[in-house]
Every structure is written in structure tokens, then in C-alpha cells.
Protein backbone atom coordinates (compact mmCIF):
# COMPACT_ATOMS: atom_id res chain seq x y z
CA UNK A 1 6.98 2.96 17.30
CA UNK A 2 10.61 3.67 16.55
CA UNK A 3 12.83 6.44 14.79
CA UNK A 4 14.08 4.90 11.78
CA UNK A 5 17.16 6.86 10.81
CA UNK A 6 16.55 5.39 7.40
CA UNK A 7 14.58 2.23 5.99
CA UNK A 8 17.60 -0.02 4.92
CA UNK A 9 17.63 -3.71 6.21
CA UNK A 10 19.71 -3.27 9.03
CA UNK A 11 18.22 -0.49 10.36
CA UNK A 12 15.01 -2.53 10.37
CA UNK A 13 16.24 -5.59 11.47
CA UNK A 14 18.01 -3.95 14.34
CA UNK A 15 15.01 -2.24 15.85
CA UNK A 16 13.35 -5.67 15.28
CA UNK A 17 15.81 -7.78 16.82
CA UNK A 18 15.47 -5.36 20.06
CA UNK A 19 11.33 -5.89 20.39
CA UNK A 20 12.04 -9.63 20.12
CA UNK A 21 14.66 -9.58 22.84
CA UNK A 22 11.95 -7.08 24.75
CA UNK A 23 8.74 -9.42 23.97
CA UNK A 24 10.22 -12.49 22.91
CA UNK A 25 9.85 -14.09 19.03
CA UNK A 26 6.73 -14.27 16.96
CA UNK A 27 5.70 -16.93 14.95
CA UNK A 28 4.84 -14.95 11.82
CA UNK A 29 6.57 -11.65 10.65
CA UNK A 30 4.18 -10.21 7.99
CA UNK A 31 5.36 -7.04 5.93
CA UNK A 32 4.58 -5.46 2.76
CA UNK A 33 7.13 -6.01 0.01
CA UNK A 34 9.72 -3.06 0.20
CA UNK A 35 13.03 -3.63 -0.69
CA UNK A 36 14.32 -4.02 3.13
CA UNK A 37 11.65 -7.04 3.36
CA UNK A 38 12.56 -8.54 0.07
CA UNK A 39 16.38 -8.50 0.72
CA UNK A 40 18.52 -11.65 0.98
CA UNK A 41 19.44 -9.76 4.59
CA UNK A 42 16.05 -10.09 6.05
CA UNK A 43 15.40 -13.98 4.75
CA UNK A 44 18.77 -14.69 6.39
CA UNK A 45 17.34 -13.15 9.58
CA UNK A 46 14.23 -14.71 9.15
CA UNK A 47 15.78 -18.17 9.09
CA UNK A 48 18.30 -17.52 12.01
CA UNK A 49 15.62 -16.40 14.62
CA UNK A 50 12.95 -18.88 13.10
CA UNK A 51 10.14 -16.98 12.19
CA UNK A 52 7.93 -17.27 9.17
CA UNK A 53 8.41 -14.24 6.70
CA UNK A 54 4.91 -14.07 4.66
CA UNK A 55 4.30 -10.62 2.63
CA UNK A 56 1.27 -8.92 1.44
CA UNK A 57 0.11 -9.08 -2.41
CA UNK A 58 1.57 -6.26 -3.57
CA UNK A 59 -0.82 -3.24 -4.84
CA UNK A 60 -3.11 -4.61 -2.67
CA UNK A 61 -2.59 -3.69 1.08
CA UNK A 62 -6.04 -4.55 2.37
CA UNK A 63 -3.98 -8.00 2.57
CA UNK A 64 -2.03 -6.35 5.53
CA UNK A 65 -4.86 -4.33 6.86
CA UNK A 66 -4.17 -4.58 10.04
CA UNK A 67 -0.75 -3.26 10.09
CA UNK A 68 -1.86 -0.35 7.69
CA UNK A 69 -4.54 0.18 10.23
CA UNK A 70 -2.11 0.44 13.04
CA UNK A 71 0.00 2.94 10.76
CA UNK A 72 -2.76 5.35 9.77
CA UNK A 73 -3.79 5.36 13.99
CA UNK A 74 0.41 6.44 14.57
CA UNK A 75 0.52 8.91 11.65
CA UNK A 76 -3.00 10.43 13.15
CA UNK A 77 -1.84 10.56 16.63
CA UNK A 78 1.47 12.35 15.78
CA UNK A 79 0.23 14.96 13.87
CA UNK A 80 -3.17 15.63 16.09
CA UNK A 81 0.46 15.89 19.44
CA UNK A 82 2.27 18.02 17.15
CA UNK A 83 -0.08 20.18 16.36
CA UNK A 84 -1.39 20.65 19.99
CA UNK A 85 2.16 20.77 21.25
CA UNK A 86 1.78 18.01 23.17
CA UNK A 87 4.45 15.12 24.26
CA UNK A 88 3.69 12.66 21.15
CA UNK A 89 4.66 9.83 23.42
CA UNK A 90 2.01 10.59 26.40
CA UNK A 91 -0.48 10.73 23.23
CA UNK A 92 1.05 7.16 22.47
CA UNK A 93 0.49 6.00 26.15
CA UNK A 94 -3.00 7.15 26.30
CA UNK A 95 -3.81 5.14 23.14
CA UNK A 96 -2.16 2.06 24.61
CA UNK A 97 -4.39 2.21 27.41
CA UNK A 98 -7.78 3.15 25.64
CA UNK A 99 -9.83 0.17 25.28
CA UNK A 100 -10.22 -1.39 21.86
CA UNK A 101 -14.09 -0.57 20.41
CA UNK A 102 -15.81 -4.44 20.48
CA UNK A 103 -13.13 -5.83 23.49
CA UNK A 104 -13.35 -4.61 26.99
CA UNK A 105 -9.63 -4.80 27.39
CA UNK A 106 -6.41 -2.18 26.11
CA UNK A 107 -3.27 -2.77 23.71
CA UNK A 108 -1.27 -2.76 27.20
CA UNK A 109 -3.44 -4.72 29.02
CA UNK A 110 -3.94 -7.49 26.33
CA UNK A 111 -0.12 -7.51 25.87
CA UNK A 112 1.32 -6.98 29.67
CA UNK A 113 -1.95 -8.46 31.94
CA UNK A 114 -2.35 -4.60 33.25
CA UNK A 115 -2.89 -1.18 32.77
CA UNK A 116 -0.03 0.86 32.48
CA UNK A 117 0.20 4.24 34.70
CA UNK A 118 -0.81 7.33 33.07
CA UNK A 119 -0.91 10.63 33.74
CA UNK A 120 -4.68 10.16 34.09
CA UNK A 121 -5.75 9.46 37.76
CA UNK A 122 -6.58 5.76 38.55
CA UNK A 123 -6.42 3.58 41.81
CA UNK A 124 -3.67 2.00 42.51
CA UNK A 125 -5.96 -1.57 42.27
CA UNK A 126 -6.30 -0.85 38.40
CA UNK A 127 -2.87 -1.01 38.00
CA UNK A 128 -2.55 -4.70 39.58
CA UNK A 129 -1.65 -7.49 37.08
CA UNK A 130 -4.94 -9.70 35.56
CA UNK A 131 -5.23 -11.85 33.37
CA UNK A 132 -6.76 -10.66 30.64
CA UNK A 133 -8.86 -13.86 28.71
CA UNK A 134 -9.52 -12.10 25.39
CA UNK A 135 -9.00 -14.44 22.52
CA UNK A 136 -12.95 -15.44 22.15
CA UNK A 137 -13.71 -11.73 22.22
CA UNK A 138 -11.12 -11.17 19.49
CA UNK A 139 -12.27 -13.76 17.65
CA UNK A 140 -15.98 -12.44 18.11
CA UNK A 141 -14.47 -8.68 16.89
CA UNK A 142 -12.63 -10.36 13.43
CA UNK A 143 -15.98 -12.45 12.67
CA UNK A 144 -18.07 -9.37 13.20
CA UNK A 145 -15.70 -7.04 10.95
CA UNK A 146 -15.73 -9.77 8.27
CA UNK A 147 -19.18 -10.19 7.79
CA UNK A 148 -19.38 -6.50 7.80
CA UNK A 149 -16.36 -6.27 5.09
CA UNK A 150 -18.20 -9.21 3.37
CA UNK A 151 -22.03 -8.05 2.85
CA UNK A 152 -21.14 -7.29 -0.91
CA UNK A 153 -18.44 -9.05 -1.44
CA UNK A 154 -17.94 -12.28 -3.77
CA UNK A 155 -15.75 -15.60 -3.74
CA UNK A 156 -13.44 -15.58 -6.70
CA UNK A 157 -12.86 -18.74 -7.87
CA UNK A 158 -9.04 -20.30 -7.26
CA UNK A 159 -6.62 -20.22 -10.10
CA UNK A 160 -4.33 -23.46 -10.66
CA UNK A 161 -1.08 -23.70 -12.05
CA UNK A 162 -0.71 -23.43 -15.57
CA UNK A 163 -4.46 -21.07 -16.10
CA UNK A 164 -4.01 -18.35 -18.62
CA UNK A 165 -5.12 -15.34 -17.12
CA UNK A 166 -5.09 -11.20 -17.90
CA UNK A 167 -3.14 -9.31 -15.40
CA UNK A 168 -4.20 -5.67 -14.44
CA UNK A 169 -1.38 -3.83 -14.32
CA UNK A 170 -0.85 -0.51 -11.30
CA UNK A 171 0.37 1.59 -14.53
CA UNK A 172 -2.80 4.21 -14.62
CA UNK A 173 -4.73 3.25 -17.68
CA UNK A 174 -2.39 0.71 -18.85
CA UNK A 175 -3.99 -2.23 -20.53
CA UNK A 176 -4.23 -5.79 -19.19
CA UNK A 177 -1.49 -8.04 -20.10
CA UNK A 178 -1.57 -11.81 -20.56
CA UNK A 179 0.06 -13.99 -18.24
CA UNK A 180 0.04 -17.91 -17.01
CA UNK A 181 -0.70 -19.05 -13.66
CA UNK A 182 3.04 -20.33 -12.02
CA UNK A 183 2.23 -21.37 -8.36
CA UNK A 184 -0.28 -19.74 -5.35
CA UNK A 185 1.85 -18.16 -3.13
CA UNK A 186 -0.58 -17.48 -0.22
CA UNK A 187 -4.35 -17.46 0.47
CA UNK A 188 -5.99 -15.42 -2.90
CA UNK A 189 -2.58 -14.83 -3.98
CA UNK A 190 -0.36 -15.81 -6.88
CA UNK A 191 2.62 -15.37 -8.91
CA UNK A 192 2.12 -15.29 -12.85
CA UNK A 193 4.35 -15.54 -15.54
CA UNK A 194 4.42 -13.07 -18.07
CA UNK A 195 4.82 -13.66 -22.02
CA UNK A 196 7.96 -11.12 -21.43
CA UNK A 197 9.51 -13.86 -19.04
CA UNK A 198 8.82 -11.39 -16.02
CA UNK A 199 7.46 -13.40 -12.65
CA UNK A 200 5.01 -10.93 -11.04
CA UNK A 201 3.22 -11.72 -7.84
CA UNK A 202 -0.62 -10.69 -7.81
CA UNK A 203 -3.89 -10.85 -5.67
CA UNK A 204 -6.52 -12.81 -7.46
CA UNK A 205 -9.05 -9.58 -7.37
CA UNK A 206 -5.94 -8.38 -10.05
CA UNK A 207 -6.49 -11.58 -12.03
CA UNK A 208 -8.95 -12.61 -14.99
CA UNK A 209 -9.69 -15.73 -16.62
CA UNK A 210 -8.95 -15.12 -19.78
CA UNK A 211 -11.33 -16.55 -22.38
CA UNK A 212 -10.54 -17.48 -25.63
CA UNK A 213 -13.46 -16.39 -28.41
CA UNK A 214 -12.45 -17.76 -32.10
CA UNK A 215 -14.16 -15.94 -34.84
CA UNK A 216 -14.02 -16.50 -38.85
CA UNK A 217 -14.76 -13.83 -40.79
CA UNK A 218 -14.32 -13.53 -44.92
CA UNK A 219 -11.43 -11.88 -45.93
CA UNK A 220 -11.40 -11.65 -49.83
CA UNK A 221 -12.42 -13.88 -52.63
CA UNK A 222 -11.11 -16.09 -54.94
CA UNK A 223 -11.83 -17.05 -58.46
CA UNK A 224 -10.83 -20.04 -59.70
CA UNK A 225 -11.32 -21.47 -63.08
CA UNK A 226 -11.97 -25.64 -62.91
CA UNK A 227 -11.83 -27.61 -65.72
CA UNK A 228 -15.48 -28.07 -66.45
CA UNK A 229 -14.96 -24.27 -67.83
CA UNK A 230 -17.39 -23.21 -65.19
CA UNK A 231 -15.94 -20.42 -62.39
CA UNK A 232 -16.37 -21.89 -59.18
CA UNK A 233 -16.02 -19.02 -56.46
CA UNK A 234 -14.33 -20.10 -53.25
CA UNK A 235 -14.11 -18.19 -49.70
CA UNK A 236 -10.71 -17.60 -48.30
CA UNK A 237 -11.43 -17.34 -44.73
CA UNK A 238 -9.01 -16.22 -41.77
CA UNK A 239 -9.78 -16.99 -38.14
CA UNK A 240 -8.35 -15.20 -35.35
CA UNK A 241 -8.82 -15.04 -31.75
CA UNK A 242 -9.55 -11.98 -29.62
CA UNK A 243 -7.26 -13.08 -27.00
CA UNK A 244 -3.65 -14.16 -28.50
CA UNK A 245 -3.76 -12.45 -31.53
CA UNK A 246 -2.46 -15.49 -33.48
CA UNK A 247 -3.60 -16.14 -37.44
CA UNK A 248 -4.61 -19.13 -38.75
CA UNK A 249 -5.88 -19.44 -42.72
CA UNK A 250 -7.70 -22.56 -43.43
């Protein structure tokens, strides 16, 4: 956790560049999409200490739940230290060295092969390094939360470039908008075109097939005299679909 005098680029990418010098250089750097991720700054950074840059769908942060887990744990351990009085960053230790619930192991210990000294008494032989072999159990805790998550959950089917689609939009109670498939971005993600011109980037859960339901209905009638002096009546009909609101009279 860091004090972020503000939440520009360079603030961000200077308290970065000082946990990769501490920890050394992850593979992937996933964020959400604010304006300090998004900027040409950050891409530039990206590609100089070559790490992947992928970003959550926006309006949809259960994409990045694990970082907005690890945000709502800080924001609750802050407040619970302030209003205690206590030192927020012994609350921050403690946490590091609290094993995780479905691993037998810490933050610290998982990250540094030992426990870190607390104010809490322990023996001296806890605090030796060990190797700490947690990746099945890891593994074991993601499959386990997944099924949970997935109990009532469904497989969308994947979009394809070029599907028309209705996109929900994060206005409240604005209606959905049409919009064609452009390219998948990530996994269950895509960017859509709008009929404005606009490029917006969407989860599929934000994305309906749209389905295109002609109707004909009779819109007046005609009279027409032929020259058998007989009146022949004739139907002028007008179909329309529900979907693209376009005319056609046949």
C-alpha cells in the first residue's frame, strides 16, 4: 500500500517502478481502465520494462476481482486502525501474516519463504526461511471458489466479429443501443462499434444478440378502377422491423 499524492501517471508509475526494483518484474500488470492506465505514459512504460498491460471490462469489475478484493480488505483495515487508534501499518503487518482461509500459508510467507516478525510473540524457529510449496493449494482454493461462483451461473455464447448486437449502456435507465461486434479483446470481452462511430469496450454479460423480427401489417387501402369497369381493391402493405427501424413498402 502506498500514499498516492495524487492518481496521475507518474505518480503511479513511480510507486510501481519502486515495487519492481523491490520484487523484481511481473509478467502481467492488470488494472482497471482509469485514465492513468489508459495513458500513452503507462503503454510506453509497459513496453520499456516488458510487461503485459491487460485491463478489466469496464463496468464490470468482477473481471478484476481479485484486486478489488484486495482493495475492499485495505479500505476495511484502515478504517477498523483509525478508528481504534491504532498504528494502521502494524494492522497491515498482522494481515500479512494471517493465514489465507483454504491455504495453510500467509501473504508474507507465500511471497518471502517466512513469517515476518510481529509484535505478536513467536519462536524464533517460525521466523526461519521455508519454502513454502503452495501453487496446488492455490489452485485447489480458485477451483473451489469457481464452482462456488458458478452453481447458477451460465456460458454465454462467444460473439464474432461483425455480430450485431444491443449494448446495455451504465446510464441508469437508459435504453439499449445497437452496435456491431469489432474484435474480442480478452476472454468474455469485446469492443463494439456503435452506429454513432463510437468504439466502446464491453463484457459479453453487457451484450445481446440482437434478433431481427420482420412484421407486415396493412396500412391503408387502395381503390383502383381496372378496365373491366370492375373495382379491384388492393392492400398497400408496409413491413418494418422491430430492430433497425428501417421501412420498406412492397
Amino acid at each position: 500500500i502506498d500514499f498516492l499524492p495524487d492518481t496521475k501517471a507518474t505518480t503511479v508509475i513511480k510507486k510501481l517502478k519502486a515495487h519492481f526494483a523491490r520484487y523484481g518484474i511481473p509478467n502481467t500488470v492488470v488494472s482497471d481502465n482509469g485514465t492513468q492506465y489508459a495513458s500513452q505514459e503507462f503503454q510506453r512504460f509497459s513496453q520499456l520494462w516488458e510487461f503485459e498491460h491487460k485491463t478489466s471490462s469496464p463496468g464490470y469489475p468482477q473481471s478484476n476481482g481479485k484486486a478489488e478484493s484486495a482493495v475492499k480488505t485495505a479500505k476495511r483495515l484502515l478504517h477498523k486502525a483509525k478508528a481504534s487508534g491504532q498504528d494502521p501499518y502494524l494492522a497491515l503487518l498482522d494481515h500479512r501474516n494471517t493465514p489465507t482461509q483454504g491455504l495453510e500459508s500467509s501473504p508474507a510467507q507465500r511471497l518471502l519463504n517466512r513469517r515476518t516478525r510481529s509484535l505478536l510473540p513467536a519462536k524464533n524457529s517460525l521466523l526461519q526461511p521455508k519454502v513454502i510449496q503452495a501453487d496446488q493449494a492455490l489452485v485447489n482454493n480458485q477451483q473451489r471458489q469457481c464452482a462456488y461462483y458458478n452453481r447458477s451461473a451460465r456460458d454465454l455464447d462467444a460473439l464474432r466479429p461483425g455480430d450485431t448486437v444491443r449494448v446495455q449502456s451504465f446510464e441508469p435507465h437508459a435504453k439499449w443501443k445497437l452496435g456491431k461486434v469489432k474484435r474480442p479483446v480478452d476472454s468474455r470481452s469485446y469492443e463494439v462499434e456503435m452506429d454513432s462511430g463510437a468504439v466502446l469496450r464491453r463484457n459479453r454479460r453487457h451484450l445481446r444478440r440482437a434478433h431481427f423480427v420482420h412484421q407486415t401489417e396493412v396500412v391503408d387501402i387502395e381503390t383502383v378502377n381496372t378496365p373491366e369497369t370492375h373495382t379491384d381493391t388492393h392492400l398497400r402493405r408496409k413491413t418494418y422491423s422491430h430492430e433497425n427501424n428501417c421501412n420498406v413498402f412492397i
